[in-house]
Protein backbone atom coordinates (compact mmCIF):
# COMPACT_ATOMS: atom_id res chain seq x y z
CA UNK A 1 0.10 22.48 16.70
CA UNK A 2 -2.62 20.47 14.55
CA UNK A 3 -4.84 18.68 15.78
CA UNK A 4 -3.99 16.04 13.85
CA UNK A 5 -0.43 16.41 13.52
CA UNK A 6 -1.16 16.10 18.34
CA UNK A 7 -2.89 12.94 17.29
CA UNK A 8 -0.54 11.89 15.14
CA UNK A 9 2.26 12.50 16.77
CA UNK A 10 0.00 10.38 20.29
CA UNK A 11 -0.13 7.15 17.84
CA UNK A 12 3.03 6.91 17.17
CA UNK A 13 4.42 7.10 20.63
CA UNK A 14 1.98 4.77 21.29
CA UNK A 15 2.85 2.31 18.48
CA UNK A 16 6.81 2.65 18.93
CA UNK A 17 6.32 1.65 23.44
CA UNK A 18 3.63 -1.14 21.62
CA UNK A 19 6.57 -2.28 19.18
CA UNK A 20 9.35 -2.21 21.90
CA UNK A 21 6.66 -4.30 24.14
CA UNK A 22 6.68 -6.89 21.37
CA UNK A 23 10.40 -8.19 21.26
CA UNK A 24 9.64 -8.82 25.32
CA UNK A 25 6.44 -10.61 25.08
CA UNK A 26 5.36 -10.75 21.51
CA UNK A 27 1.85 -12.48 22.07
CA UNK A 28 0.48 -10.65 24.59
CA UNK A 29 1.93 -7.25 22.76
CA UNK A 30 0.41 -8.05 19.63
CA UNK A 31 -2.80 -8.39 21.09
CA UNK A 32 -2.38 -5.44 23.24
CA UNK A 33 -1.22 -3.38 19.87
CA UNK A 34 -4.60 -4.37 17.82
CA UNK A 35 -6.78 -3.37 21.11
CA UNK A 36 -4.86 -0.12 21.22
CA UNK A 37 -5.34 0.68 16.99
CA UNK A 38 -9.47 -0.24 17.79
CA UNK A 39 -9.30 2.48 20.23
CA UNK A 40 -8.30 5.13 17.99
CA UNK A 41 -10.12 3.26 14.93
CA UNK A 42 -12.36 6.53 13.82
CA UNK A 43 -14.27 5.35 11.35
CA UNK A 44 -16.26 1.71 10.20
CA UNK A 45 -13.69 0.28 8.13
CA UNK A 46 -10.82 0.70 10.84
CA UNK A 47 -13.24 -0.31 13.52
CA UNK A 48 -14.06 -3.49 11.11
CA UNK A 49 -10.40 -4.17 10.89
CA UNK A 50 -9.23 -3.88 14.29
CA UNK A 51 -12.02 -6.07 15.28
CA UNK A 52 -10.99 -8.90 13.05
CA UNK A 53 -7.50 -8.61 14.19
CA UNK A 54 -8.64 -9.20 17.55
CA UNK A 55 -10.93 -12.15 16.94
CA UNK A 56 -7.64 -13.67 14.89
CA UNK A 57 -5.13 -13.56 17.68
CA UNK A 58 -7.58 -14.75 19.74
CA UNK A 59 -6.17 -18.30 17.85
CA UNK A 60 -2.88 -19.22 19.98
CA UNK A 61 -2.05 -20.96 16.87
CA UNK A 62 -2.34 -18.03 14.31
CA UNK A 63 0.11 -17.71 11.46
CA UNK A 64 -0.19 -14.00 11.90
CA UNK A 65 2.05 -14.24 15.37
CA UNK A 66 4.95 -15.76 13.15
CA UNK A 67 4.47 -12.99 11.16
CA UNK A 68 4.66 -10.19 13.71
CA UNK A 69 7.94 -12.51 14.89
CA UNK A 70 9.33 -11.90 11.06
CA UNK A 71 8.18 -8.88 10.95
CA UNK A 72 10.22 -7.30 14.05
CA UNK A 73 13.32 -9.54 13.01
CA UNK A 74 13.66 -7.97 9.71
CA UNK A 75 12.47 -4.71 9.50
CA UNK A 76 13.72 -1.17 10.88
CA UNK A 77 11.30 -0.48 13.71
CA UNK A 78 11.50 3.30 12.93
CA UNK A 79 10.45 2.62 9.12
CA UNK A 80 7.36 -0.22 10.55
CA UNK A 81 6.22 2.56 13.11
CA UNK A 82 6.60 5.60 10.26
CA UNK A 83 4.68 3.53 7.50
CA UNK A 84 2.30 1.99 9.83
CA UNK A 85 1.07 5.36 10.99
CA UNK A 86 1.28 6.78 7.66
CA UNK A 87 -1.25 4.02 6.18
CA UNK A 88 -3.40 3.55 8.76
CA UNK A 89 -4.01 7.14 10.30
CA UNK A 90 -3.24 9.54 8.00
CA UNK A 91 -4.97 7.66 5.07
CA UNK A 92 -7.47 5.85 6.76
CA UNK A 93 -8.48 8.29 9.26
CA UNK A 94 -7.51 11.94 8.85
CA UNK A 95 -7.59 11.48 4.99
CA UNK A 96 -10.72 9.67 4.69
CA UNK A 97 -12.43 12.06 6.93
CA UNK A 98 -11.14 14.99 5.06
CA UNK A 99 -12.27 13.28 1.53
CA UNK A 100 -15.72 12.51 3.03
CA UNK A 101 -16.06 15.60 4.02
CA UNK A 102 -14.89 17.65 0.47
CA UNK A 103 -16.83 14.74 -1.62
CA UNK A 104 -20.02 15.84 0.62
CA UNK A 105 -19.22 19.68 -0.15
CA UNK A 106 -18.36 19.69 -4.27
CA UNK A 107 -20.22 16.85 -5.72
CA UNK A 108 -17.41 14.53 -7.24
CA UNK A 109 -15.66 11.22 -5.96
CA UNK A 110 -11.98 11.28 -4.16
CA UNK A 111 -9.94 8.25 -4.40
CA UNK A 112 -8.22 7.01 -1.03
CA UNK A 113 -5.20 5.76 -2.78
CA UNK A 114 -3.93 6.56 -6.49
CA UNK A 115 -2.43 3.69 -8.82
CA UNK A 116 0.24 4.82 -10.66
CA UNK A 117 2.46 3.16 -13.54
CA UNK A 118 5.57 4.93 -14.23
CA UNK A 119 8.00 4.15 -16.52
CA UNK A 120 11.95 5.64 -15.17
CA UNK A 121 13.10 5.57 -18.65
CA UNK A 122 10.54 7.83 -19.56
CA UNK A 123 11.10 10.19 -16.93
CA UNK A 124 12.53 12.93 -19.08
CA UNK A 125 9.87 13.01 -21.50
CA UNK A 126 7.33 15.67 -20.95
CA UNK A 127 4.32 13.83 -22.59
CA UNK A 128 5.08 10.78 -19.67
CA UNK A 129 3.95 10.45 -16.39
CA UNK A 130 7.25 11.53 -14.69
CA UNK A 131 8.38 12.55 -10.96
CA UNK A 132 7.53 16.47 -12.13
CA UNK A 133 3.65 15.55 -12.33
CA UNK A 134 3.84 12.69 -9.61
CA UNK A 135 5.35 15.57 -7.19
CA UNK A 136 2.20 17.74 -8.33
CA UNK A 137 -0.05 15.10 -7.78
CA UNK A 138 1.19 14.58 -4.27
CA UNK A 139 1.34 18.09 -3.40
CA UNK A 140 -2.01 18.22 -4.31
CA UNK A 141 -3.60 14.64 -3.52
CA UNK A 142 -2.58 15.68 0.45
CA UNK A 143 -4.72 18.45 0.43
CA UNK A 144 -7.82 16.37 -0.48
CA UNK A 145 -7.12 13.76 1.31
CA UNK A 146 -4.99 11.33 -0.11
CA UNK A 147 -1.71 9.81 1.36
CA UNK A 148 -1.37 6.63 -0.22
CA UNK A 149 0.32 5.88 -3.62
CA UNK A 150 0.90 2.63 -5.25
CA UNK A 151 2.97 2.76 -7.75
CA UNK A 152 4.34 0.15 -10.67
CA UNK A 153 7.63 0.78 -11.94
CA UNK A 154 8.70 -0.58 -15.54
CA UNK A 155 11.93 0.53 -17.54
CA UNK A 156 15.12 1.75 -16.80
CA UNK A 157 16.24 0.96 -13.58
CA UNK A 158 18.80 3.33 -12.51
CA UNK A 159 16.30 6.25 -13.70
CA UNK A 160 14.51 5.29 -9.94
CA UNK A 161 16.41 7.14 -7.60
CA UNK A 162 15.01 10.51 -8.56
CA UNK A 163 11.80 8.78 -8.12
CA UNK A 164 13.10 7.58 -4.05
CA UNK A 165 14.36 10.61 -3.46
CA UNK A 166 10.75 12.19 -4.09
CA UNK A 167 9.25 10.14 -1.71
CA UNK A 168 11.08 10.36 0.96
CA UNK A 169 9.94 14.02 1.01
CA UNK A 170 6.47 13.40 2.14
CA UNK A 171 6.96 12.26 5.86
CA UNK A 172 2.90 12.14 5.48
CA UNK A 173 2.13 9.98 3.01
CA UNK A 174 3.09 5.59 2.71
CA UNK A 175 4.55 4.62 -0.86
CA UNK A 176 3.91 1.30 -2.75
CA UNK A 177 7.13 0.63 -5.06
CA UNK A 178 6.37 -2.16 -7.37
CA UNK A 179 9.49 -3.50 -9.13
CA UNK A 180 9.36 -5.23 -12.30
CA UNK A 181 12.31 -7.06 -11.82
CA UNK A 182 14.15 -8.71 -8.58
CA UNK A 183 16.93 -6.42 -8.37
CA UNK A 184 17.80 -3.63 -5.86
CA UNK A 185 20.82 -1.51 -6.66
CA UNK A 186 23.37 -1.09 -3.54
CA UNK A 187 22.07 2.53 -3.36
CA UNK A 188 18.45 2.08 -3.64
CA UNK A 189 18.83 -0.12 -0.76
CA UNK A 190 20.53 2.90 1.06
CA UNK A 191 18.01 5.27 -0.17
CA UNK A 192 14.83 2.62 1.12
CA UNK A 193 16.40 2.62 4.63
CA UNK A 194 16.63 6.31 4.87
CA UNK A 195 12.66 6.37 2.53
CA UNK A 196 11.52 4.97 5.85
CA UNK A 197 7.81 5.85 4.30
CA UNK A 198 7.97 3.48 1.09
CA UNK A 199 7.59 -0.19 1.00
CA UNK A 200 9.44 -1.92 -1.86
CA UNK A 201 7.36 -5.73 -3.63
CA UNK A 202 9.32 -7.85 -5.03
CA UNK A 203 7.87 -10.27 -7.90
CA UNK A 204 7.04 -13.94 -6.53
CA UNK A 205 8.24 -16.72 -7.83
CA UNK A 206 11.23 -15.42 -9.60
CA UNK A 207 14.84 -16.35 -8.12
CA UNK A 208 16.40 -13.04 -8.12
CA UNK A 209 13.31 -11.84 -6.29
CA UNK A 210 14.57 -14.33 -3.63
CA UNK A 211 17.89 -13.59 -3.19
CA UNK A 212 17.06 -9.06 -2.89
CA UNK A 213 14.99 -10.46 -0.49
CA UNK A 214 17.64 -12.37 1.79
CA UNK A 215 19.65 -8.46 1.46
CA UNK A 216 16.91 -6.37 2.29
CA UNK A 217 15.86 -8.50 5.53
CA UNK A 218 20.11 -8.60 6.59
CA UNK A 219 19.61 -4.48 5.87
CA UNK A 220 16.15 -3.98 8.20
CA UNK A 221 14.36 -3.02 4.92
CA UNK A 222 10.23 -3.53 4.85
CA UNK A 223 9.89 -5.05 1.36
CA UNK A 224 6.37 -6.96 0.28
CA UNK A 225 5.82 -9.64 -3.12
CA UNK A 226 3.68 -9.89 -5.75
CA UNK A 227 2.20 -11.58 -8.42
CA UNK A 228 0.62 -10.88 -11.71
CA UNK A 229 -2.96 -13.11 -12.46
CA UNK A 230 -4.91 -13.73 -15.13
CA UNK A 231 -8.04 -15.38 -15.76
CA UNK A 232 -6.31 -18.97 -15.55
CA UNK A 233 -4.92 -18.97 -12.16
CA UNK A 234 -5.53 -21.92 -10.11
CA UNK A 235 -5.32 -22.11 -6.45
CA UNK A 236 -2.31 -24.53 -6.86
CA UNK A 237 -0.85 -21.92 -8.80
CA UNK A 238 -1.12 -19.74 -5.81
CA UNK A 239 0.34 -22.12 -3.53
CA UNK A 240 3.17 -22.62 -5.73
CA UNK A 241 3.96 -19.24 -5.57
CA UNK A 242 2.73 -18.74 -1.61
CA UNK A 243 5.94 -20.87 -1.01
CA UNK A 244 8.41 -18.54 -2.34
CA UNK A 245 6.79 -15.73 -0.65
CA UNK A 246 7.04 -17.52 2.53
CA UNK A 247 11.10 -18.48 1.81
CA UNK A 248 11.47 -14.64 1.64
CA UNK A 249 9.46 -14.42 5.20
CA UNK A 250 8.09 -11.04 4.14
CA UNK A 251 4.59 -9.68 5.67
CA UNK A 252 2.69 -8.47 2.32
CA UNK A 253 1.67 -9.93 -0.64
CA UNK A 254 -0.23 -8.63 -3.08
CA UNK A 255 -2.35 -10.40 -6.08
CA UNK A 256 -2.26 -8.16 -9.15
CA UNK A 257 -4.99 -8.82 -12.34
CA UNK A 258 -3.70 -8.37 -15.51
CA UNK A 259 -5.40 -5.85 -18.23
CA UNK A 260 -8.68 -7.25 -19.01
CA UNK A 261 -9.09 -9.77 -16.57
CA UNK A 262 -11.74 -10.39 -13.62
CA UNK A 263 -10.16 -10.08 -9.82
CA UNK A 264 -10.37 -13.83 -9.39
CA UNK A 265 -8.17 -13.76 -6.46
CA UNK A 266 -10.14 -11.26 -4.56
CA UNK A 267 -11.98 -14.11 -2.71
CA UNK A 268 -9.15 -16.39 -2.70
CA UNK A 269 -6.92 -13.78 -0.36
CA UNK A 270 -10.09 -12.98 1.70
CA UNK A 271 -10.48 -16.48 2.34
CA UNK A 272 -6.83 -17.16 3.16
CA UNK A 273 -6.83 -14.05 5.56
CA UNK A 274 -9.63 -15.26 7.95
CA UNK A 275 -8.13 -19.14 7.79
CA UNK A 276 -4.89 -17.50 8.91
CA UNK A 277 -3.45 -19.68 6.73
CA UNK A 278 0.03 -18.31 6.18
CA UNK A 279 2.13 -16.05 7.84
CA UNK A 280 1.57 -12.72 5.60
CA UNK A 281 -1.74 -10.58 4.95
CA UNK A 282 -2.50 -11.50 1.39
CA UNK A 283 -4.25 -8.59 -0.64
CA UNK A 284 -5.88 -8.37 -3.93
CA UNK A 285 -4.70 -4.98 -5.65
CA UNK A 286 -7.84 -3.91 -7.32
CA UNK A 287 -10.55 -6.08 -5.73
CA UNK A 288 -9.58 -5.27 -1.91
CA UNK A 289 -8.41 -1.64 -3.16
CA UNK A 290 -12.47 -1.25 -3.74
CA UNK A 291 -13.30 -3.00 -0.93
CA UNK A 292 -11.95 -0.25 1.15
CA UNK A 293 -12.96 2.37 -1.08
CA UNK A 294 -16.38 1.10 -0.36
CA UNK A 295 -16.18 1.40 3.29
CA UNK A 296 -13.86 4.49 3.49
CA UNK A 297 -15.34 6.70 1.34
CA UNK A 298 -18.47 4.80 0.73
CA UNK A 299 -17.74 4.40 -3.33
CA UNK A 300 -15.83 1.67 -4.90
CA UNK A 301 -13.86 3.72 -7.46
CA UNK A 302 -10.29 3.51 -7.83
CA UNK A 303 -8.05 5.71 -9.40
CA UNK A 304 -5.08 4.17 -11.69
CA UNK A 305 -3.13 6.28 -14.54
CA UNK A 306 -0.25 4.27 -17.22
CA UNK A 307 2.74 5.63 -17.85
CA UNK A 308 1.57 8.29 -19.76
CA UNK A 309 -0.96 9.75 -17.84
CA UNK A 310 -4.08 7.76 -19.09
CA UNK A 311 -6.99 6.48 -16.84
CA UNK A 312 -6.70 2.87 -17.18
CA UNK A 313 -10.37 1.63 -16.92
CA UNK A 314 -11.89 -1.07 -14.38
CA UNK A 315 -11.34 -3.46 -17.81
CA UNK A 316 -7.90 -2.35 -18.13
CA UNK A 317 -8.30 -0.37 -21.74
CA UNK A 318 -6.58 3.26 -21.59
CA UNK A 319 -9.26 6.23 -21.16
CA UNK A 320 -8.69 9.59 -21.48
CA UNK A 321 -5.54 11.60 -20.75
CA UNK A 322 -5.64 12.70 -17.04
CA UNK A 323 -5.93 16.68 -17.11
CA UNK A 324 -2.53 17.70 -15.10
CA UNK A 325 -2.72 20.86 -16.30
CA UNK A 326 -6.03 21.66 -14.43
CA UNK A 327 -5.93 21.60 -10.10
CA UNK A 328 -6.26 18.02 -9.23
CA UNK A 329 -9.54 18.53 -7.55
CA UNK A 330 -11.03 19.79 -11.02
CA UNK A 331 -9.19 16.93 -13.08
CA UNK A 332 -10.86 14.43 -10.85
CA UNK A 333 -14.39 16.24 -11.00
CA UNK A 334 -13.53 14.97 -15.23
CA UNK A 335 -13.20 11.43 -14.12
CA UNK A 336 -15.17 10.57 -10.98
CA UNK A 337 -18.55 11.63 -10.75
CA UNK A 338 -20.64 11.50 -8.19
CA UNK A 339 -21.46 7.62 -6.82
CA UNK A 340 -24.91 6.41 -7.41
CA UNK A 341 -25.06 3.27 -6.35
């Protein structure tokens, strides 16, 4: 066997005994858990994280324990232990070793994570960014290093399950699944609690949003909200929101920046995350997305395509058509240099 797949295959033993420990004695578990993932942290960025974690819980008041508590309640422990893994040891470990290592070796930056916008209702259309090239992309991203996708979902609805069923095929890698709207098909729900790799967001604030939510936590499914921002937003604004992403009780939120606007929020979530001040890790998509870029493989370029296989810039504008045609590792010597900085 692998080494990695040994190591792999250690973690998760050790994080399914740590999430049974939990339901019995959930403080003293949760604290035990994070000591356990700095142990095994490989790198400075997981080391950085675990250590944070640690100084958190050391608050007997921390929001983050009624999170955990939510958490366990609503979620398959199977899917928490598969995705956890998946995120935080084959992407931030085993993948960002392996991209250090190749970025070190041809001369060109490797994205941890790939952005995606795909449009279902486009799926059939060769000149679209469709489940044919995201399954090449995946094939291929693995092999360099990359096992996390996020990807934003506009159009058709019921053209998604070819897109779930792809996913689930890569026990490897942790999904993303931005929805557009608030509504989950009966059978997407099905096909999310055997996808025990993907984690479906929900958008805040809208009702619908609200009531998938109440469904997937009755069906054990890991879900996560978000929010498009522009340059306006106001920390009110946030709160406003903050308390429909509490009602739903999920773990995740993420802050999302429109086209053409600054990551405003980036501070505001980093901020909220050390004051513990609510009972869900709040990210910023793009501006915490470089922020562990930046640590993992010590550049701060992301990697986001639209729907029809454009770069979208750091400003949001549309950039040249990403080469599919060419092996990934020569389409992404075309759009990420070396770092300088």
């Amino acid at each position: 066997m692998d080494t990695y797949l040994m190591k792999k295959a250690m973690i998760e033993a050790a994080v399914a005994r740590g999430i049974r420990e939990m339901e019995e004695d959930p403080e003293r578990s949760i604290r035990r858990l994070a000591d356990l993932g700095r142990q095994f942290s490989k790198n400075r960025f997981q080391d950085q994280v675990f250590s944070i974690i640690q100084e958190l819980l050391d608050n007997e008041n921390s929001a983050y324990y009624d999170m955990m508590h939510n958490l366990l309640k609503n979620s398959d422990h199977e899917a928490l232990r598969k995705f956890g893994v998946n995120f935080g040891y084959m992407s931030w470990a085993y993948g960002a070793a392996t991209i250090r290592e190749l970025e070190k070796k041809e001369g060109f930056c490797i994205p941890w994570s790939i952005r995606l916008r795909y449009d279902a209702s486009e799926n059939n259309n060769p000149a679209a960014f469709n489940t044919e090239k995201l399954a090449s992309l995946i094939d291929q991203g693995q092999k360099l290093g990359i096992y996390v996708y996020f990807i934003r979902q506009s159009g058709n609805d019921t053209d998604s399950y070819a897109l779930l069923e792809l996913l689930g095929r890569y026990n490897d890698c942790a999904f993303v699944w931005f929805k557009e709207d608030g509504r989950l098909t009966a059978a997407q729900i099905q096909m999310l609690k055997v996808c025990k790799n993907t984690v479906v967001s929900l958008p805040a604030g809208v009702h619908e949003a609200l009531l998938t939510s109440e469904i997937l936590r009755d069906q054990k499914v890991i879900f996560a909200m978000h929010m498009l921002y522009d340059d306006n937003i106001s920390d009110d604004q946030f709160r406003n929101v903050m308390e429909h992403v509490l009602t739903s009780e999920t773990a995740l939120f993420f802050s999302i920046s429109k086209d053409g606007t600054k990551n405003v929020a980036r501070q505001y979530c980093y901020d909220s995350r050390l004051r513990q001040e609510y009972p869900c890790v709040e990210m910023d998509y793009y501006g915490d997305g470089e922020s562990i870029s930046g640590v993992l493989t010590e550049h701060p370029y992301l990697l986001e395509l639209d729907e029809f296989g454009r770069v979208v810039r750091p400003d949001g504008s549309k950039g040249t058509a990403f080469a599919f045609d060419l092996p990934l590792s020569e389409a992404l010597r075309q759009v990420m240099p070396p770092f300088e900085g």
